[in-house]
Structure formats: structure tokens, C-alpha cells
N, C-alpha and C. Protein backbone atom coordinates (compact mmCIF):
# COMPACT_ATOMS: atom_id res chain seq x y z
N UNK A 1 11.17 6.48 6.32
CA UNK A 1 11.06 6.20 4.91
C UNK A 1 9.82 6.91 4.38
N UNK A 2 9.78 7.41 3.13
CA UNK A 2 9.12 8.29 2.78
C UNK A 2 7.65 7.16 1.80
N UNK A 3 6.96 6.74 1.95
CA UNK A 3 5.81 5.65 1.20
C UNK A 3 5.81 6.42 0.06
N UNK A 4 5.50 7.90 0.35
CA UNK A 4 4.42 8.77 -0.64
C UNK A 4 5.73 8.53 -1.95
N UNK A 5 6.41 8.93 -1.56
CA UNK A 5 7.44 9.10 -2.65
C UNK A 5 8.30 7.82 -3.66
N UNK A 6 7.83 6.48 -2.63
CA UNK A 6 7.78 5.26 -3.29
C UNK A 6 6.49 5.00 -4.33
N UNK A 7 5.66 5.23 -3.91
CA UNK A 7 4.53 5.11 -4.66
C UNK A 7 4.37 6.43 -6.21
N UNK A 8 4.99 7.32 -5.80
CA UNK A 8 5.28 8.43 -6.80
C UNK A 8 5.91 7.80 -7.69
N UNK A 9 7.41 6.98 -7.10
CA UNK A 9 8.32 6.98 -8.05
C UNK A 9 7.97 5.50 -9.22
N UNK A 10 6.71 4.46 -8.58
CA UNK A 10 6.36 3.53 -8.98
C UNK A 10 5.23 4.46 -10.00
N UNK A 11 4.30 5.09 -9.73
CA UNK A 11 4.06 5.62 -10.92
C UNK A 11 4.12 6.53 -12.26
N UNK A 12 5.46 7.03 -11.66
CA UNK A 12 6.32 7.71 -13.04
C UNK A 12 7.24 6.84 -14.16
N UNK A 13 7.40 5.62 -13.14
CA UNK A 13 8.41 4.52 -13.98
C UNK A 13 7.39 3.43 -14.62
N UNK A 14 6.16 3.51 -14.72
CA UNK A 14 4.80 3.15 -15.35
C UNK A 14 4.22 2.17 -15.38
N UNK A 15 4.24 2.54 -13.36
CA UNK A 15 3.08 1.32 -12.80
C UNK A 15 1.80 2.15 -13.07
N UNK A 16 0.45 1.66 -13.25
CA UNK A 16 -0.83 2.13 -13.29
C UNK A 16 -1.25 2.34 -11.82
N UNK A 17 -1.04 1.36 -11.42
CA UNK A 17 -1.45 2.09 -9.68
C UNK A 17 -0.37 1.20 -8.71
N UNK A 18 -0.20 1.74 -7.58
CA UNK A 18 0.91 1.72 -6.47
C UNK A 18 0.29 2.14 -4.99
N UNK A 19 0.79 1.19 -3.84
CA UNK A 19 0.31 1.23 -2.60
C UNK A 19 1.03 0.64 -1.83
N UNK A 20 1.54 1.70 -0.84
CA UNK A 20 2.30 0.72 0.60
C UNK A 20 1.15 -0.09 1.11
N UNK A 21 1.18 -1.12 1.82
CA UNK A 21 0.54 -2.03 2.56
C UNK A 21 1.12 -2.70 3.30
N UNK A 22 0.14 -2.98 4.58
CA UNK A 22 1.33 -3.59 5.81
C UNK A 22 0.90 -5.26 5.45
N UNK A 23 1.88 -5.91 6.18
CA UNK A 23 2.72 -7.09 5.82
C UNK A 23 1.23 -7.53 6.44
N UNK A 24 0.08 -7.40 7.22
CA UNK A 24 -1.03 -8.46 7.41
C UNK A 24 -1.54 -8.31 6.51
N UNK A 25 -1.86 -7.54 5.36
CA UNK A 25 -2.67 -7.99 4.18
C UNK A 25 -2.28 -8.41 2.80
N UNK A 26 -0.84 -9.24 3.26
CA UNK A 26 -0.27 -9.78 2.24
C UNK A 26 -0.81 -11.64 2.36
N UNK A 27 -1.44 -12.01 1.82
CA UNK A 27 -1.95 -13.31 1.84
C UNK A 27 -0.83 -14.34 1.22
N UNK A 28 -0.45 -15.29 1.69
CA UNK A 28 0.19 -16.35 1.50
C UNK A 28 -0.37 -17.81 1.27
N UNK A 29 -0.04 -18.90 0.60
CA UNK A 29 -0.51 -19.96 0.55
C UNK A 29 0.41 -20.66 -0.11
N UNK A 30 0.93 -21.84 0.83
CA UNK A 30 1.60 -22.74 0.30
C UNK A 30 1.73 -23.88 -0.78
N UNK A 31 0.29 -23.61 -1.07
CA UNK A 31 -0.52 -24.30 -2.49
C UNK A 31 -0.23 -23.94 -3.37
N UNK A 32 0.71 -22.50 -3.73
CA UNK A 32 0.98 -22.37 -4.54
C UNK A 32 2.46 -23.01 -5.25
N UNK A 33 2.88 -23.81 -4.52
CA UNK A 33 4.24 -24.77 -5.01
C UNK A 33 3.43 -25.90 -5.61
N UNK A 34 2.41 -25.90 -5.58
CA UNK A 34 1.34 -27.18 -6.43
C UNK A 34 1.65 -26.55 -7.40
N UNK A 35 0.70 -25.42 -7.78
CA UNK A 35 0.51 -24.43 -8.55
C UNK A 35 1.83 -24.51 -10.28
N UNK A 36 3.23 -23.67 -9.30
CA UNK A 36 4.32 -23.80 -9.98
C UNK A 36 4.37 -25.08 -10.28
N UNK A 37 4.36 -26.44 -9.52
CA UNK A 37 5.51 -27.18 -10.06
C UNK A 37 4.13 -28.12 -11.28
N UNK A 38 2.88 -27.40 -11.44
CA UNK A 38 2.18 -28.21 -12.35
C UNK A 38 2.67 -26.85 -13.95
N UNK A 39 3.65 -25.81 -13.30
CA UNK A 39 3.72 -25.70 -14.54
C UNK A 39 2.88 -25.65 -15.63
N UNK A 40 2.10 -24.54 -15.55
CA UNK A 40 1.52 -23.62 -16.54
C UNK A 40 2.34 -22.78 -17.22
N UNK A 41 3.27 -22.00 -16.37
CA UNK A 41 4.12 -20.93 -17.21
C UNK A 41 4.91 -21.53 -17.55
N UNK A 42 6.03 -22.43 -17.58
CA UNK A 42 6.82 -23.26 -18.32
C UNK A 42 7.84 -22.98 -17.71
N UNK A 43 7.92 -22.27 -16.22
CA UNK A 43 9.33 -21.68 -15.83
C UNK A 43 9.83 -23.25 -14.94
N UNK A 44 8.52 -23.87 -14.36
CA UNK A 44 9.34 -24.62 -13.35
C UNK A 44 10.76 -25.34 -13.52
N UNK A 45 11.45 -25.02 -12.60
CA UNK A 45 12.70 -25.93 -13.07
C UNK A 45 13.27 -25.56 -14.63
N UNK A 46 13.30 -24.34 -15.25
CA UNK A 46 13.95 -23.40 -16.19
C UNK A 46 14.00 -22.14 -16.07
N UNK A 47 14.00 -21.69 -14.52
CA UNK A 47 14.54 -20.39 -14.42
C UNK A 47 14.88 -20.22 -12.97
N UNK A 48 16.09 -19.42 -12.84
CA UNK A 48 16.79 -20.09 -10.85
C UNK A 48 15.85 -19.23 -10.35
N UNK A 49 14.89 -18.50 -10.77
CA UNK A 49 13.91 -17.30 -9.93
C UNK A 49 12.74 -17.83 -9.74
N UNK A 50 12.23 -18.95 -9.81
CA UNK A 50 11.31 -19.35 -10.01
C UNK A 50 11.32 -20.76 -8.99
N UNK A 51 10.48 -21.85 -8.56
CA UNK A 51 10.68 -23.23 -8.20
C UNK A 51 11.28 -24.26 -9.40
N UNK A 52 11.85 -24.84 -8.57
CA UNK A 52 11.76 -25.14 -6.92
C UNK A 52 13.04 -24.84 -6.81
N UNK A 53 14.01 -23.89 -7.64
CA UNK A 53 15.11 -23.28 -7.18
C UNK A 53 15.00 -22.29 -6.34
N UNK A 54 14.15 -21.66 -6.40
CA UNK A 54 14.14 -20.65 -5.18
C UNK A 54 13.68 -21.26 -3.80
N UNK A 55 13.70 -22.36 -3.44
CA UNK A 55 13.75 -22.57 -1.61
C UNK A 55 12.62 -23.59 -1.81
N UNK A 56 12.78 -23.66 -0.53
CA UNK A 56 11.29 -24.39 0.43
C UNK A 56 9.92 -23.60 0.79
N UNK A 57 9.10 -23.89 0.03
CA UNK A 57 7.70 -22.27 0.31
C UNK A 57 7.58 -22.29 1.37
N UNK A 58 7.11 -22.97 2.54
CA UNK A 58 7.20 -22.45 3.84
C UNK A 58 8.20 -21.47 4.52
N UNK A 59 9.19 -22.14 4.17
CA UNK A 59 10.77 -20.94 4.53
C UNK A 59 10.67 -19.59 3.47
N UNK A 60 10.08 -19.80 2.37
CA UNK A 60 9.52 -18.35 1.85
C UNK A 60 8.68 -17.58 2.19
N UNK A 61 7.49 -18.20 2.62
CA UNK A 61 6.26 -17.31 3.16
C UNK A 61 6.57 -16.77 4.32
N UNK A 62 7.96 -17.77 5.38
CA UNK A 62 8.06 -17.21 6.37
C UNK A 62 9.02 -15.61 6.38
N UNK A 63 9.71 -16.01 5.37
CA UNK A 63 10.37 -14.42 4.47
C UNK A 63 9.30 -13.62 4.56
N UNK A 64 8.81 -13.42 3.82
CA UNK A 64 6.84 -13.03 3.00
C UNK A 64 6.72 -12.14 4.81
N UNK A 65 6.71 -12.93 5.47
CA UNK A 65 5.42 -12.68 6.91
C UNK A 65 6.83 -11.83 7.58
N UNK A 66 8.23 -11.95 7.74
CA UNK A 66 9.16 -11.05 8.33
C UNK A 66 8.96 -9.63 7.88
N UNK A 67 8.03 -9.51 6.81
CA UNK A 67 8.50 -7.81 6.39
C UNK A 67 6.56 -7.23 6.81
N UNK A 68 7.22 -5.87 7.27
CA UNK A 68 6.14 -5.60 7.84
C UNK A 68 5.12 -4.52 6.85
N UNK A 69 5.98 -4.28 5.26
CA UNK A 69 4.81 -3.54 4.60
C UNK A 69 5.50 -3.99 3.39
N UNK A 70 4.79 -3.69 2.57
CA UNK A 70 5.64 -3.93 1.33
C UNK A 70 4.73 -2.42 -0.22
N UNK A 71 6.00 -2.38 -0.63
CA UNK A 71 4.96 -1.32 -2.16
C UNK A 71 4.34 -2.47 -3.17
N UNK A 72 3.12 -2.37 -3.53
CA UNK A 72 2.94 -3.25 -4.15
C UNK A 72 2.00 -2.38 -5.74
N UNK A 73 2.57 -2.91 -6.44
CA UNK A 73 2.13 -2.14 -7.95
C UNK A 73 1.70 -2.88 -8.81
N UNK A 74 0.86 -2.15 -10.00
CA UNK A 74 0.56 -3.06 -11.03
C UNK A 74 1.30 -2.21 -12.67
N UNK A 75 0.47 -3.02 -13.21
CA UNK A 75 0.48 -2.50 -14.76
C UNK A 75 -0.85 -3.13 -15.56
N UNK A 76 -1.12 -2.62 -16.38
CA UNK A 76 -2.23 -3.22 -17.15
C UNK A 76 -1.66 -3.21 -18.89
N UNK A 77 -2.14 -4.02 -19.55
CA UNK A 77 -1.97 -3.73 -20.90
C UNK A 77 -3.20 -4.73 -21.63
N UNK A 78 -3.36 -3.85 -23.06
CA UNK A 78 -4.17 -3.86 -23.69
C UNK A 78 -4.27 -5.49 -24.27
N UNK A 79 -5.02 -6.25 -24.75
CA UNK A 79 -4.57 -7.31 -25.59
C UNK A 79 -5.25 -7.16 -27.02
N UNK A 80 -5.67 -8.06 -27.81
CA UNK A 80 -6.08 -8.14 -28.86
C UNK A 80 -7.39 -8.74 -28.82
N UNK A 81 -7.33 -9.35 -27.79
CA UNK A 81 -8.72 -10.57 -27.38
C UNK A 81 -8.23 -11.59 -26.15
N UNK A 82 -9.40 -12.17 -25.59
CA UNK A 82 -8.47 -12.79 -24.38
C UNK A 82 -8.09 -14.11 -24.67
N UNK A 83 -7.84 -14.75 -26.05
CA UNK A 83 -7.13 -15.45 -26.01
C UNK A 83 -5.48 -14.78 -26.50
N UNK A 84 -5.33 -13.80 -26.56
CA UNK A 84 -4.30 -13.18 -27.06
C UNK A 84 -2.80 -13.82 -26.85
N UNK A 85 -2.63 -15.19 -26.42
CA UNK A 85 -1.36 -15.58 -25.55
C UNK A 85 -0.08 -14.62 -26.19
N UNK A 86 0.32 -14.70 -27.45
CA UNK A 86 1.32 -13.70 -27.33
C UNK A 86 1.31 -12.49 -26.74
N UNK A 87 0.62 -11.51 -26.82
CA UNK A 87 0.20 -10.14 -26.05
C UNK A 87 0.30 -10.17 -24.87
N UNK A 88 0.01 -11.65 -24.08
CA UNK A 88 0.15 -11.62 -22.82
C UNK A 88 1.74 -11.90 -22.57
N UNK A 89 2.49 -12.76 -22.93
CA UNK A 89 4.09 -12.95 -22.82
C UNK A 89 4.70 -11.61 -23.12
N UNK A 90 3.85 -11.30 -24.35
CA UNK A 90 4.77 -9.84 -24.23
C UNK A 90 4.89 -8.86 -23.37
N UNK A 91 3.53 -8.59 -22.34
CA UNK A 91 3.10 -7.77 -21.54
C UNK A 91 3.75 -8.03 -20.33
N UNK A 92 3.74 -9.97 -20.14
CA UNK A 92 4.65 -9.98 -19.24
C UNK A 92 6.27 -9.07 -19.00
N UNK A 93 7.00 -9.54 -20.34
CA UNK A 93 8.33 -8.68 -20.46
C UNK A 93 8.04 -7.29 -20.76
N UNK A 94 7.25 -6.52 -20.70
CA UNK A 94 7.10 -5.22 -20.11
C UNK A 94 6.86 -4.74 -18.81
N UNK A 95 5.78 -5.79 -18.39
CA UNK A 95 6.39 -5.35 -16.72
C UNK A 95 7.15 -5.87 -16.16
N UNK A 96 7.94 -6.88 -16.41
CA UNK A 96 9.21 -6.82 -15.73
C UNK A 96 10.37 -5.94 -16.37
N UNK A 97 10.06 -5.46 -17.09
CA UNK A 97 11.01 -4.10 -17.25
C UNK A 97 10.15 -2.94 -16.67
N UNK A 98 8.97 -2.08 -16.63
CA UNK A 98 9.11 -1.81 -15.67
C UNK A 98 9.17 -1.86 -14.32
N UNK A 99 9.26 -2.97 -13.56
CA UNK A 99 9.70 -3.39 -12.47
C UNK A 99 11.31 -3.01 -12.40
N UNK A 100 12.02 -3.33 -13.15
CA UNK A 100 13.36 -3.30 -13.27
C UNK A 100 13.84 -1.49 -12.95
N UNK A 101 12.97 -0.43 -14.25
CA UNK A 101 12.99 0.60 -13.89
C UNK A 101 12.65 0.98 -12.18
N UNK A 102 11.52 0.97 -11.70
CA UNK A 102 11.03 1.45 -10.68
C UNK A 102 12.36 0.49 -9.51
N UNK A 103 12.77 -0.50 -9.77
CA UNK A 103 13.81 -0.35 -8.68
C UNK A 103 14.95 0.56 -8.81
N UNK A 104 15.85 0.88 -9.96
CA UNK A 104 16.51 1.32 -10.14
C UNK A 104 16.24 2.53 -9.74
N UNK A 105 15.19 3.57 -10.22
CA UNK A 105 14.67 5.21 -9.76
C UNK A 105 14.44 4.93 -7.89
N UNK A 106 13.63 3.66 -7.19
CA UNK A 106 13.88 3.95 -6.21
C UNK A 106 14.87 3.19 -5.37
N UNK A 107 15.39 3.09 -5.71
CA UNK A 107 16.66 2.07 -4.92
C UNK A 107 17.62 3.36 -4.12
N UNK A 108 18.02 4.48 -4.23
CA UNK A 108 18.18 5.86 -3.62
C UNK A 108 17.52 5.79 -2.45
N UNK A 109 16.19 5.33 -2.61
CA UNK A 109 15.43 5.40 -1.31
C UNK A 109 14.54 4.17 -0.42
N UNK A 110 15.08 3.03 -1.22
CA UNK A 110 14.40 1.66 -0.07
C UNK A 110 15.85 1.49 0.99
N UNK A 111 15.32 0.87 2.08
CA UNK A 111 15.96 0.22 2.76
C UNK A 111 17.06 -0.36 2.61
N UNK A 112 17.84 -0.57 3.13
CA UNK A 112 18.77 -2.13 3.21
C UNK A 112 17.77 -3.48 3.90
N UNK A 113 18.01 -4.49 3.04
CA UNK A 113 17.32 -6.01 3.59
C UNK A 113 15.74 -5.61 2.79
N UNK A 114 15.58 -4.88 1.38
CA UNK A 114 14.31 -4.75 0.97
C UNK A 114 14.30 -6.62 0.18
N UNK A 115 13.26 -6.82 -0.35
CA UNK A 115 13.01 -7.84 -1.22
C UNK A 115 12.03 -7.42 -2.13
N UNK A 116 12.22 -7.22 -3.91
CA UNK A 116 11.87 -7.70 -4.80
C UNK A 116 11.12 -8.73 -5.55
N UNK A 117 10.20 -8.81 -5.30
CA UNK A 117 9.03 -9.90 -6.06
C UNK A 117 8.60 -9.70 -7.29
N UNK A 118 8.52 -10.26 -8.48
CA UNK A 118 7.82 -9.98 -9.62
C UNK A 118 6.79 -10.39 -10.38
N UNK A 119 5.98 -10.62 -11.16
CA UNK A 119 5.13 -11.34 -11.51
C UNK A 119 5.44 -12.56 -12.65
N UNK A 120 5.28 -13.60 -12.10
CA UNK A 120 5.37 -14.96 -12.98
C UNK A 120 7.35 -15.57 -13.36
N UNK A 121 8.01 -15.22 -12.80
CA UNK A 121 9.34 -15.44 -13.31
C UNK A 121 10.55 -14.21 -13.95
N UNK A 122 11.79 -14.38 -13.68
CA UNK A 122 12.38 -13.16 -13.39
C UNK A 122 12.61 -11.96 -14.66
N UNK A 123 12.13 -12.83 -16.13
CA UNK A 123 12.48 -12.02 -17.54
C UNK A 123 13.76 -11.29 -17.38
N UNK A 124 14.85 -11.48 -17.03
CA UNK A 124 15.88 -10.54 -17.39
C UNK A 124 16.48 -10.99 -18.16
N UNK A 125 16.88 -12.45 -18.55
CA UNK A 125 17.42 -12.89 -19.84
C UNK A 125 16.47 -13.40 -20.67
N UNK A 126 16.50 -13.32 -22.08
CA UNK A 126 15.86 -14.17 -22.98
C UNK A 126 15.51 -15.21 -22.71
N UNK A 127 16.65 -16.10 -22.28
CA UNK A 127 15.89 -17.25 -21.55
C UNK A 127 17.36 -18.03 -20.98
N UNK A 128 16.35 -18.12 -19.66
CA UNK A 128 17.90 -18.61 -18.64
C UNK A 128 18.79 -19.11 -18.73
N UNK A 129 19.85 -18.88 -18.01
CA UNK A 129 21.15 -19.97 -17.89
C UNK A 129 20.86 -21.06 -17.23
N UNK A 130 19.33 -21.28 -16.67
CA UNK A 130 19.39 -22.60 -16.16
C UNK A 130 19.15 -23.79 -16.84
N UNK A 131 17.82 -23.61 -18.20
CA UNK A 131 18.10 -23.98 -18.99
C UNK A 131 19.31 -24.94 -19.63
N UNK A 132 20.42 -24.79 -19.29
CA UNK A 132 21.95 -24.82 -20.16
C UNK A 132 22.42 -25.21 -18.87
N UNK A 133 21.51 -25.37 -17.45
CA UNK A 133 22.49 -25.89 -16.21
C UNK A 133 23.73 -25.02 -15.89
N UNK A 134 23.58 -23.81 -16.15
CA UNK A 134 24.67 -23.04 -15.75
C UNK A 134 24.38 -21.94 -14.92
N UNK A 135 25.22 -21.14 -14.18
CA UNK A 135 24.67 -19.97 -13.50
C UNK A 135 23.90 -19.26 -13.58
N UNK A 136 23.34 -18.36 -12.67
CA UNK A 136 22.94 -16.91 -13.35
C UNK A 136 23.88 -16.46 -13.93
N UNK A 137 23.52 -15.39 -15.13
CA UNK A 137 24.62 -14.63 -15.45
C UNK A 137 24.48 -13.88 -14.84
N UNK A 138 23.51 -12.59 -14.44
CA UNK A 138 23.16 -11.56 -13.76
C UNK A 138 22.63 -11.28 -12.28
N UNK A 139 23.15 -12.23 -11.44
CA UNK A 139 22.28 -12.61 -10.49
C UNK A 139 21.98 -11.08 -9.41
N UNK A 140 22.55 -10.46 -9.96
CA UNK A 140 22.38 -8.82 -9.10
C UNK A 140 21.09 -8.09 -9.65
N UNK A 141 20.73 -8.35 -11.08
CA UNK A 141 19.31 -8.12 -11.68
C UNK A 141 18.52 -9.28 -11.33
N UNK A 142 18.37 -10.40 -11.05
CA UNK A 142 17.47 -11.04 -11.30
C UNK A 142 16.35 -11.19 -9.98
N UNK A 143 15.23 -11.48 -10.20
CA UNK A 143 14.18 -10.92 -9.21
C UNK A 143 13.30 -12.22 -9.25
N UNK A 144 12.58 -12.76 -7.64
CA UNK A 144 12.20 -13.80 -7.96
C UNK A 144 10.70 -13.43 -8.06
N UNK A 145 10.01 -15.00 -8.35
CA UNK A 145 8.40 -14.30 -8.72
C UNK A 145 7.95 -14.39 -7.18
N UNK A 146 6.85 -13.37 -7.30
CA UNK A 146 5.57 -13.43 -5.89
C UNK A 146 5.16 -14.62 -5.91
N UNK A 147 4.98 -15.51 -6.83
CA UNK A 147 4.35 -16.90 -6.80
C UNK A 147 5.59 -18.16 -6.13
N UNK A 148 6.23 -17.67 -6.42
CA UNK A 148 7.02 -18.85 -5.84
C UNK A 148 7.59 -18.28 -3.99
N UNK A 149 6.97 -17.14 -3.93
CA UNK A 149 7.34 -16.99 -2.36
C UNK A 149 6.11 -16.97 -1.75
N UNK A 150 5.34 -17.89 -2.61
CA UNK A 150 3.36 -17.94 -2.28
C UNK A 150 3.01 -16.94 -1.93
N UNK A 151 2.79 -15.50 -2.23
CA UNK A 151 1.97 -14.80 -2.10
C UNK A 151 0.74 -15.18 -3.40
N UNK A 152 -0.30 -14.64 -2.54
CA UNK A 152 -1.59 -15.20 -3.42
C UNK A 152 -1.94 -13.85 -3.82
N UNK A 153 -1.86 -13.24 -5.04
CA UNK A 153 -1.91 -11.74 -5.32
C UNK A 153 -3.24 -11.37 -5.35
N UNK A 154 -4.13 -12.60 -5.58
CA UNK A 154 -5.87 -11.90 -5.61
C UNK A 154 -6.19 -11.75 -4.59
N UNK A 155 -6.04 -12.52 -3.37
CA UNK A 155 -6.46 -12.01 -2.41
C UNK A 155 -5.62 -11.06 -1.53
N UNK A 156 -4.76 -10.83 -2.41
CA UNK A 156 -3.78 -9.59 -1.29
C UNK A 156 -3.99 -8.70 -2.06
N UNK A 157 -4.93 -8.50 -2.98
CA UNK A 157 -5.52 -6.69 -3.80
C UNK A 157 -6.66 -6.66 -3.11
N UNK A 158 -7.61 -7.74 -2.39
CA UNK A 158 -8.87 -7.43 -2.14
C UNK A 158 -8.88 -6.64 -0.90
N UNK A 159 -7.70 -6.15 -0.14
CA UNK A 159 -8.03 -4.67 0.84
C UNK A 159 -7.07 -3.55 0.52
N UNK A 160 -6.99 -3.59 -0.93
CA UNK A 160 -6.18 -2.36 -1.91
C UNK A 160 -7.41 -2.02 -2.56
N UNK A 161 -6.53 -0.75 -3.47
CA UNK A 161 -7.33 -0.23 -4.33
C UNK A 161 -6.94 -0.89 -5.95
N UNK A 162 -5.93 -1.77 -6.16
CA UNK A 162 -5.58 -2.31 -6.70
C UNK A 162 -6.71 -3.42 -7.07
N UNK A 163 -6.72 -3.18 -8.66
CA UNK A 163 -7.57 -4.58 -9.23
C UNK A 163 -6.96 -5.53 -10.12
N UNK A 164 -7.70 -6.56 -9.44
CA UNK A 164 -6.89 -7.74 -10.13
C UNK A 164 -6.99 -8.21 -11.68
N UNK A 165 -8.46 -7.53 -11.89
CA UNK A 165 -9.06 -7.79 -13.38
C UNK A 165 -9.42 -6.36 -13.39
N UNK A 166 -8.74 -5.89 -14.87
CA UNK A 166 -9.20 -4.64 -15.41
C UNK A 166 -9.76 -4.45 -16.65
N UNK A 167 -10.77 -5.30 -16.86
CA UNK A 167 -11.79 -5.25 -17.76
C UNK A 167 -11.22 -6.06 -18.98
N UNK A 168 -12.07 -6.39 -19.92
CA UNK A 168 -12.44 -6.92 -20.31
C UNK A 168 -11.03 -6.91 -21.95
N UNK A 169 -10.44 -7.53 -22.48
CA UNK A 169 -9.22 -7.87 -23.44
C UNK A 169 -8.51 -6.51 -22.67
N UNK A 170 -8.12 -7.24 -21.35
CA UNK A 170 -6.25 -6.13 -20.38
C UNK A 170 -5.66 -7.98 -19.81
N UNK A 171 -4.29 -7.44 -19.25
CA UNK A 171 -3.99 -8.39 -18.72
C UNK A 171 -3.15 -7.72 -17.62
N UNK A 172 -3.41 -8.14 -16.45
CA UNK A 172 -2.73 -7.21 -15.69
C UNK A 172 -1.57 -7.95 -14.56
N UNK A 173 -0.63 -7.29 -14.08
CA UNK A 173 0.61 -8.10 -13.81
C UNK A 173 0.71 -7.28 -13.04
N UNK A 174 1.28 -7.71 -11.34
CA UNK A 174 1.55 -7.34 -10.44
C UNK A 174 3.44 -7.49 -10.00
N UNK A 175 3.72 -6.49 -8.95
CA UNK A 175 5.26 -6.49 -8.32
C UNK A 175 4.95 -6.37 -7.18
N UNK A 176 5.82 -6.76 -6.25
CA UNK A 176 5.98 -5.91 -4.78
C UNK A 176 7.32 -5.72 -4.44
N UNK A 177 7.23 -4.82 -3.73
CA UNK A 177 9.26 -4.07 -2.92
C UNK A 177 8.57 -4.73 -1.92
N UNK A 178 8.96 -5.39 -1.14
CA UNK A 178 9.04 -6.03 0.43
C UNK A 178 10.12 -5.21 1.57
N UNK A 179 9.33 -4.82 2.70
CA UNK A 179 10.29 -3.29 2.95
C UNK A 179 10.33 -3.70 4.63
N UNK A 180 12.06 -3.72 5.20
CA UNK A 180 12.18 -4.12 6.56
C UNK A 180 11.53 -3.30 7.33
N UNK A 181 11.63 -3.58 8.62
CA UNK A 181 10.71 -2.56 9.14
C UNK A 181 11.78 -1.37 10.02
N UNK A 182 13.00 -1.19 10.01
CA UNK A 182 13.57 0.21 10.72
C UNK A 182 13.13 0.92 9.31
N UNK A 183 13.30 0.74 8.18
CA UNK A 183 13.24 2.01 7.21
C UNK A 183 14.59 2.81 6.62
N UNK A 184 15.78 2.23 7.22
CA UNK A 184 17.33 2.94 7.09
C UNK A 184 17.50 2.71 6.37
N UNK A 185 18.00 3.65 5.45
CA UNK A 185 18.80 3.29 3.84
C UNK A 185 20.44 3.49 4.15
């Protein structure tokens, strides 16, 4: 499998920065199902990508710890001020569209058995079918968050070149491709 060209194709589809990394410096913590189910972002239990529909966190992290590198990218965007909360929701649904792009451009070239992580909940619909207790509609787009498979993203940038804070009114939002380890597409 080619990294260089994953990381290329993550920054033409308009991640700000992009890095393979092997699966030991992906930090996990199961504290983070505290985290979700105190519900700050408002997803808990209103979106199937999110908790506590997506599993048991232990049986996730143990997902998390099976893959032996993963691409992991960001984005940054501007705000207005840092209380900006709209700017930040919005920024959210920009990087999960480009997340959405950068799988699509590299999906030609990940693996079979890759996994998809996104930042904070899956944004592909306006707002879920779970909501309404009904299916996914899209469940072939929809992507679950890094937080609910407890990865702890600050401390899994601190042996990247990846920063977690990029100064002063940005808000910055992380992805990862989770990548098996033969490499066969």
C-alpha cells in the first residue's frame, strides 16, 4: 500500500495536514463513553454513529488496537471568535464532507477491512433517522465518530506533526482511515 499517496490524496481533497501512523500511537480511553453519554454534542442516543448505538467501548477500542496504522488528518477553519458556536457546527459539516471526499478519491486505494472514523458524529443527514426511531437511510455513507470508538485525539497528535489547537479563533477537527495490516485492495 502506497502511505505517500494516501496522505497526497487527503491533502488535495482538503485536509490541512495528513499522516500514516502505526496503531501504538493511537491512544484510547474508555472514559470517553462518560464523555458521550454526558452529551455535550447532543448526538448521544440521536445518531446510530455515535453512542451508545455504536457498541460496547471496550469491544471498540479493541477494534481501535486490531489495526496496525491508520491515516489520520485534520482540517482547520477560521471562526469569528471563540465563542463562535455556529462557525463551529458549521465547520463541523465541512469536515465531514471533506472526510466524505477523501474517502471516495481514496477508496481505489485502501484496503479491504479499512475503518472510517470521523470527528464528533456521522453529518451525512441533516439530522438522523434515529431521531424518528427509524433506520439509517444511508448506512453505506455513514461513518462513526473517533470518540465513540474512544480514541483520545489529543493525545494521539502528541507524536504527530498534527496540532490539536491551531491558534487562536480556528477550530480544528480531526478523521482517521484505520488500515488492516496485509495492505490488499
Amino acid at each position: 500500500m502506497n502511505f505517500d499517496k494516501l496522505v497526497e490524496i487527503a491533502l488535495l481533497e482538503g485536509a490541512k495536514k495528513a499522516a500514516v501512523i502505526s496503531g501504538s500511537q493511537i491512544v484510547t480511553s474508555n472514559s470517553f463513553r462518560k464523555v458521550c453519554a454526558d452529551n455535550v454534542c447532543g448526538n448521544y442516543g440521536r445518531c446510530w454513529m455515535c453512542p451508545p448505538d455504536t457498541g460496547d467501548i471496550d469491544e471498540l477500542i479493541n477494534i481501535v488496537k486490531s489495526f496496525p496504522r491508520g491515516l489520520l488528518y485534520q482540517t482547520i477553519y477560521e471562526l469569528e471568535d471563540s465563542f463562535d458556536i455556529e462557525g463551529m457546527g458549521e465547520s463541523a459539516g465541512l469536515h465531514a464532507a471533506v472526510s466524505r471526499k477523501i474517502e471516495k478519491a481514496a477508496k481505489p486505494f485502501l484496503p479491504k477491512g479499512y475503518l472510517h472514523l470521523i470527528n464528533g458524529g456521522c453529518h451525512y443527514c441533516e439530522t438522523c433517522a434515529k431521531t424518528e426511531d427509524k433506520p439509517c437511510v444511508s448506512p453505506e455513507n455513514a461513518l462513526p465518530s473517533l470518540e465513540s470508538y474512544g480514541i483520545d485525539v489529543y493525545n494521539t497528535t502528541k507524536s504527530t506533526d498534527l496540532k490539536y489547537i491551531n491558534g487562536q479563533n480556528t477550530v480544528t477537527f480531526f478523521s482517521m482511515i484505520l488500515l488492516p495490516e496485509d495492505g490488499n485492495v
